[in-house]
C-alpha atoms as a PDB file:
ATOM      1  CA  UNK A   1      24.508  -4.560   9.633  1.00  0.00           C
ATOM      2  CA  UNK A   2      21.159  -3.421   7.973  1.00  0.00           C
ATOM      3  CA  UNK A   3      21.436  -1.922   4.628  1.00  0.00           C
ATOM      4  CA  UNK A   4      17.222  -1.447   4.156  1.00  0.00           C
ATOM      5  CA  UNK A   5      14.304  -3.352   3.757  1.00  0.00           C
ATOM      6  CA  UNK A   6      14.556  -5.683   0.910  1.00  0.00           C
ATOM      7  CA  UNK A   7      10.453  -5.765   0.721  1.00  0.00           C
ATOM      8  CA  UNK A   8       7.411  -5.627   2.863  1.00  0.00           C
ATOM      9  CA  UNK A   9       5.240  -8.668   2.967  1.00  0.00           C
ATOM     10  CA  UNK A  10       0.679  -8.074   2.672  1.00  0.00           C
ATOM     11  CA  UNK A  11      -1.152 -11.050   3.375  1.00  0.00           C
ATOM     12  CA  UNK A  12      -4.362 -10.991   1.241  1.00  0.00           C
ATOM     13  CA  UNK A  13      -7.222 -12.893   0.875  1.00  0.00           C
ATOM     14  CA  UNK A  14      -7.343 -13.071  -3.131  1.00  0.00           C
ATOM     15  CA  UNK A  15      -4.061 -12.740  -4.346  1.00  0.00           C
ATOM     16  CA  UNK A  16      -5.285 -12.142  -7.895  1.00  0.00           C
ATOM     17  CA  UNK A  17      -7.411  -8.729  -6.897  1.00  0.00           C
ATOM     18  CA  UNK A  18      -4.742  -7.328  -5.015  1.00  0.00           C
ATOM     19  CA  UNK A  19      -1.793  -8.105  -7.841  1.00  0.00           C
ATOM     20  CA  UNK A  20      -4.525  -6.015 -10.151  1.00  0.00           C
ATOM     21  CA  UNK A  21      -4.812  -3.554  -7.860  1.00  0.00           C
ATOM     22  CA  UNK A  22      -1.127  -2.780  -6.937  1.00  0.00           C
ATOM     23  CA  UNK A  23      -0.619  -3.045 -10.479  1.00  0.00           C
ATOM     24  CA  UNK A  24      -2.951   0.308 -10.767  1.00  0.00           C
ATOM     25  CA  UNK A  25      -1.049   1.870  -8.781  1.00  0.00           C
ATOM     26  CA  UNK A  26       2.452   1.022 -10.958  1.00  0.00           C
ATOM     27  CA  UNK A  27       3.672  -1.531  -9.454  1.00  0.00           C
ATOM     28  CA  UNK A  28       4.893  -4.433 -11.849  1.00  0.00           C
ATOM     29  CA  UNK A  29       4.421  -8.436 -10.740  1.00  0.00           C
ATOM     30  CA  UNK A  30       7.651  -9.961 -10.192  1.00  0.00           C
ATOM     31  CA  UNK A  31       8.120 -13.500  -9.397  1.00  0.00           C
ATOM     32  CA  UNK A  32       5.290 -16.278  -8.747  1.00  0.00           C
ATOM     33  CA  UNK A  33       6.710 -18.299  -5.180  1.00  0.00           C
ATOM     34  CA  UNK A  34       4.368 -21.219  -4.615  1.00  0.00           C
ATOM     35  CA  UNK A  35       6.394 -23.281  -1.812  1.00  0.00           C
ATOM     36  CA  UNK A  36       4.622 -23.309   1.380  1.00  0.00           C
ATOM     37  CA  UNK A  37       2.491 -20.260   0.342  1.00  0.00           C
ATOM     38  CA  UNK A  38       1.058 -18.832  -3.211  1.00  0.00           C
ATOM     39  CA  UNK A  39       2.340 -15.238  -3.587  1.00  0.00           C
ATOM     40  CA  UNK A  40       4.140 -12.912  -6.015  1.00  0.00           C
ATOM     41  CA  UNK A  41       6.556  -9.680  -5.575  1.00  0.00           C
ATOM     42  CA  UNK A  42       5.441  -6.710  -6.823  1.00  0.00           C
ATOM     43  CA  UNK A  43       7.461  -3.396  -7.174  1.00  0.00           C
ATOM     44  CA  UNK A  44       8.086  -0.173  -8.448  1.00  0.00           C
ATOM     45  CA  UNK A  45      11.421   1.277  -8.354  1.00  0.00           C
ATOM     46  CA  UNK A  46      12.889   0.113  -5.322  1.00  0.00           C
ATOM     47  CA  UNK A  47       9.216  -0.137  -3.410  1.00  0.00           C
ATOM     48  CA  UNK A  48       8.733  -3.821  -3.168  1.00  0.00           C
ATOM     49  CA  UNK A  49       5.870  -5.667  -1.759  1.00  0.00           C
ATOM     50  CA  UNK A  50       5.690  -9.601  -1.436  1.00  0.00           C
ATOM     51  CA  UNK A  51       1.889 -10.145  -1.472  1.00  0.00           C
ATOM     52  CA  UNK A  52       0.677 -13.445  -0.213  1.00  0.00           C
ATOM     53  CA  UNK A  53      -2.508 -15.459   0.162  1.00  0.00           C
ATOM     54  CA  UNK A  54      -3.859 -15.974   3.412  1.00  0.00           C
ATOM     55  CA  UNK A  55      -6.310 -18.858   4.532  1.00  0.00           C
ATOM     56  CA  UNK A  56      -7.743 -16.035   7.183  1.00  0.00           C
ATOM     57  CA  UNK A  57     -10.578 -14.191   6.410  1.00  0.00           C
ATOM     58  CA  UNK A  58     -10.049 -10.207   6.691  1.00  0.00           C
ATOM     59  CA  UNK A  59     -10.401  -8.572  10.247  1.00  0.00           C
ATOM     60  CA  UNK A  60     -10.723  -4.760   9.839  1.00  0.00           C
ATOM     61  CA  UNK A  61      -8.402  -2.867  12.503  1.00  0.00           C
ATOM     62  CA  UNK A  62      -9.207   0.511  13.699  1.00  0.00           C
ATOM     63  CA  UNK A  63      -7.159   3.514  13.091  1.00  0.00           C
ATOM     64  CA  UNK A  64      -6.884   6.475  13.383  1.00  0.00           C
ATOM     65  CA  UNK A  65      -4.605   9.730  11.781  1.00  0.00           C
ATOM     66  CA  UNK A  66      -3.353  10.662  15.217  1.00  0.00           C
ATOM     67  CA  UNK A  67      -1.709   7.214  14.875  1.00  0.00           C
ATOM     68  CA  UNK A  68      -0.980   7.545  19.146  1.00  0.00           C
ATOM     69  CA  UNK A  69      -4.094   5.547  20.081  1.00  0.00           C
ATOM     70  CA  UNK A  70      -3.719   2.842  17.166  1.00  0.00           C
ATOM     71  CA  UNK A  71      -3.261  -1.025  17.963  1.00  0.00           C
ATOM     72  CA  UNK A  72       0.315  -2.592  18.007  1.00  0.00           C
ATOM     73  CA  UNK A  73       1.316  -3.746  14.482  1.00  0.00           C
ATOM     74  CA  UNK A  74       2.231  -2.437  11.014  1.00  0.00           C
ATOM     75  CA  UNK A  75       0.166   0.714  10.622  1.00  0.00           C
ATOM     76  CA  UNK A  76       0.302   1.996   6.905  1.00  0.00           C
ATOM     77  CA  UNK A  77       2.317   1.688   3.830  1.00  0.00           C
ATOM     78  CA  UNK A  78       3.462   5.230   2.849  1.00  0.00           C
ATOM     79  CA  UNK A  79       4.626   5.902  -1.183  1.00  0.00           C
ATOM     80  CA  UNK A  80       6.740   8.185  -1.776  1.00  0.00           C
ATOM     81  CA  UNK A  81       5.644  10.069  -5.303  1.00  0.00           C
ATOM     82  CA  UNK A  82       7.145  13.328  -6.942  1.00  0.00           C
ATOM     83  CA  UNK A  83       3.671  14.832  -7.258  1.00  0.00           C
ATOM     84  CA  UNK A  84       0.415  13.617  -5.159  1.00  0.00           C
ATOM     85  CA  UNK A  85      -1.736  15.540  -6.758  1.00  0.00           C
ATOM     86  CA  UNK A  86      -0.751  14.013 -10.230  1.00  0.00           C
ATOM     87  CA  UNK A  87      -0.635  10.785  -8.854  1.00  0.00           C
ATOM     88  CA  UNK A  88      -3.517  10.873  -7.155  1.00  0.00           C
ATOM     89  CA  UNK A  89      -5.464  12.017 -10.667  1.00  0.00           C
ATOM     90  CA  UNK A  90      -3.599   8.639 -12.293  1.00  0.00           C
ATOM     91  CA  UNK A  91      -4.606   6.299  -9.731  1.00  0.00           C
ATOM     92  CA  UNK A  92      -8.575   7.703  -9.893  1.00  0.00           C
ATOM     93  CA  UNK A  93      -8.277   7.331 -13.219  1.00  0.00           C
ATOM     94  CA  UNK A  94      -7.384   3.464 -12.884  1.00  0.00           C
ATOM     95  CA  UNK A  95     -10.089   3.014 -11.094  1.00  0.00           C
ATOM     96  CA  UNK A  96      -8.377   3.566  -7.447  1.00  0.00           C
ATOM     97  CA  UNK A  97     -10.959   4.444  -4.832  1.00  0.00           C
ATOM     98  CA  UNK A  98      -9.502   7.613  -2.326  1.00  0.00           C
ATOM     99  CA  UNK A  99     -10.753   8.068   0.926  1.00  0.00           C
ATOM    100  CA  UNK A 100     -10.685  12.103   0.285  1.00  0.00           C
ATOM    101  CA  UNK A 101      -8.897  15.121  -1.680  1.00  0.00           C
ATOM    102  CA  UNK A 102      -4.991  15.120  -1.202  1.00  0.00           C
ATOM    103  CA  UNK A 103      -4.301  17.483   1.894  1.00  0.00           C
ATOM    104  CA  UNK A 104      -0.995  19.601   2.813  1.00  0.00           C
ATOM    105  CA  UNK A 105      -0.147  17.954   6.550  1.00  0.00           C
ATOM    106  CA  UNK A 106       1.349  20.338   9.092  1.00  0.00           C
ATOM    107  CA  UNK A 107       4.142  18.019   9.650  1.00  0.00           C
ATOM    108  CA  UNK A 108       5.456  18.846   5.703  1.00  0.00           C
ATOM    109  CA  UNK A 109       3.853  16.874   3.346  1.00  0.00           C
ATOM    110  CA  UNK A 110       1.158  15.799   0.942  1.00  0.00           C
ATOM    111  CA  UNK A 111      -1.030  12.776   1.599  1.00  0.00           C
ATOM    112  CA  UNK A 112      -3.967  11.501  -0.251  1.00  0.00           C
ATOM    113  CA  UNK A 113      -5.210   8.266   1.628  1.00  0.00           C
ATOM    114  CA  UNK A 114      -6.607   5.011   0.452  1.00  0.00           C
ATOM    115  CA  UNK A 115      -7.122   1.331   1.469  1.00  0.00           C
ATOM    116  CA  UNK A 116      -6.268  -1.725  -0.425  1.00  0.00           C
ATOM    117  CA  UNK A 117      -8.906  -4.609  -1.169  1.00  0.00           C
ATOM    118  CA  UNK A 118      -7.948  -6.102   2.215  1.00  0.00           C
ATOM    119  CA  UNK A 119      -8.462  -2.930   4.416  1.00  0.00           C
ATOM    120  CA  UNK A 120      -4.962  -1.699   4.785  1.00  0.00           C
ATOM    121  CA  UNK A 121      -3.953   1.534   5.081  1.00  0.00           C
ATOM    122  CA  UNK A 122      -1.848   3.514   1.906  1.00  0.00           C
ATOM    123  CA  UNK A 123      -1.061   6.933   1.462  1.00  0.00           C
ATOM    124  CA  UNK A 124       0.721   8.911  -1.152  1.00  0.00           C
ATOM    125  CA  UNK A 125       2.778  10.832   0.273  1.00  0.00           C
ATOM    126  CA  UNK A 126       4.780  13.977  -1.121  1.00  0.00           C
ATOM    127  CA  UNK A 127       7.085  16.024   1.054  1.00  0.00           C
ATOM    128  CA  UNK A 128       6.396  19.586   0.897  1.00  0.00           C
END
């Protein structure tokens, strides 16, 4: 039986930018693997993300908030924080790029959104 998701896994193309850029965000590096593929986990609290380098070059994927009309695949990575707006002023201040102001959502929660180095979509995410 499941018990929960032991980590997700982000291919990147430069494993080095993205373990500095997760780090801005608080995450810590784990362990180096380097068997059939260089990569490293990274986590914070019990959000853990194997990141991994890819020989493929990055192919942007269109999507959109309403999320219905999106392509088949692993969407977004959603963290959960006590405070987006604090969070939000943290990660800016790190040097984390936002794609707007944090914004109340009319389904109960706070979400500032944000891309990784590779394209992929983040949020912060606060529940009202």
């Amino acid at each position: 039986m499941l018990k929960g998701i032991d980590n997700v896994g982000v291919a990147v193309t430069d494993l080095a930018r993205s373990v500095a850029f997760y780090e801005k965000l608080g995450f810590h590096k784990g362990d180096d693997y380097e068997a059939d593929v260089k990569g490293c986990t990274m986590s914070s609290e019990t959000a853990v993300l194997f990141l991994f380098q890819t020989r493929h070059s990055p192919q942007a994927v269109g999507r959109e908030a309403s999320l219905a009309n999106n392509p088949p695949g692993l969407d977004h990575i959603s963290f959960l924080v006590d405070d987006v707006n604090q969070s939000y002023a943290e990660c800016r201040a790190r040097g984390v790029s936002f794609l707007g102001e944090p914004e109340d959502q009319d389904w109960g929660a706070r979400i500032a959104a944000f891309k990784d180095p590779d394209g992929n979509n983040l949020y912060l995410l606060q529940y009202l």
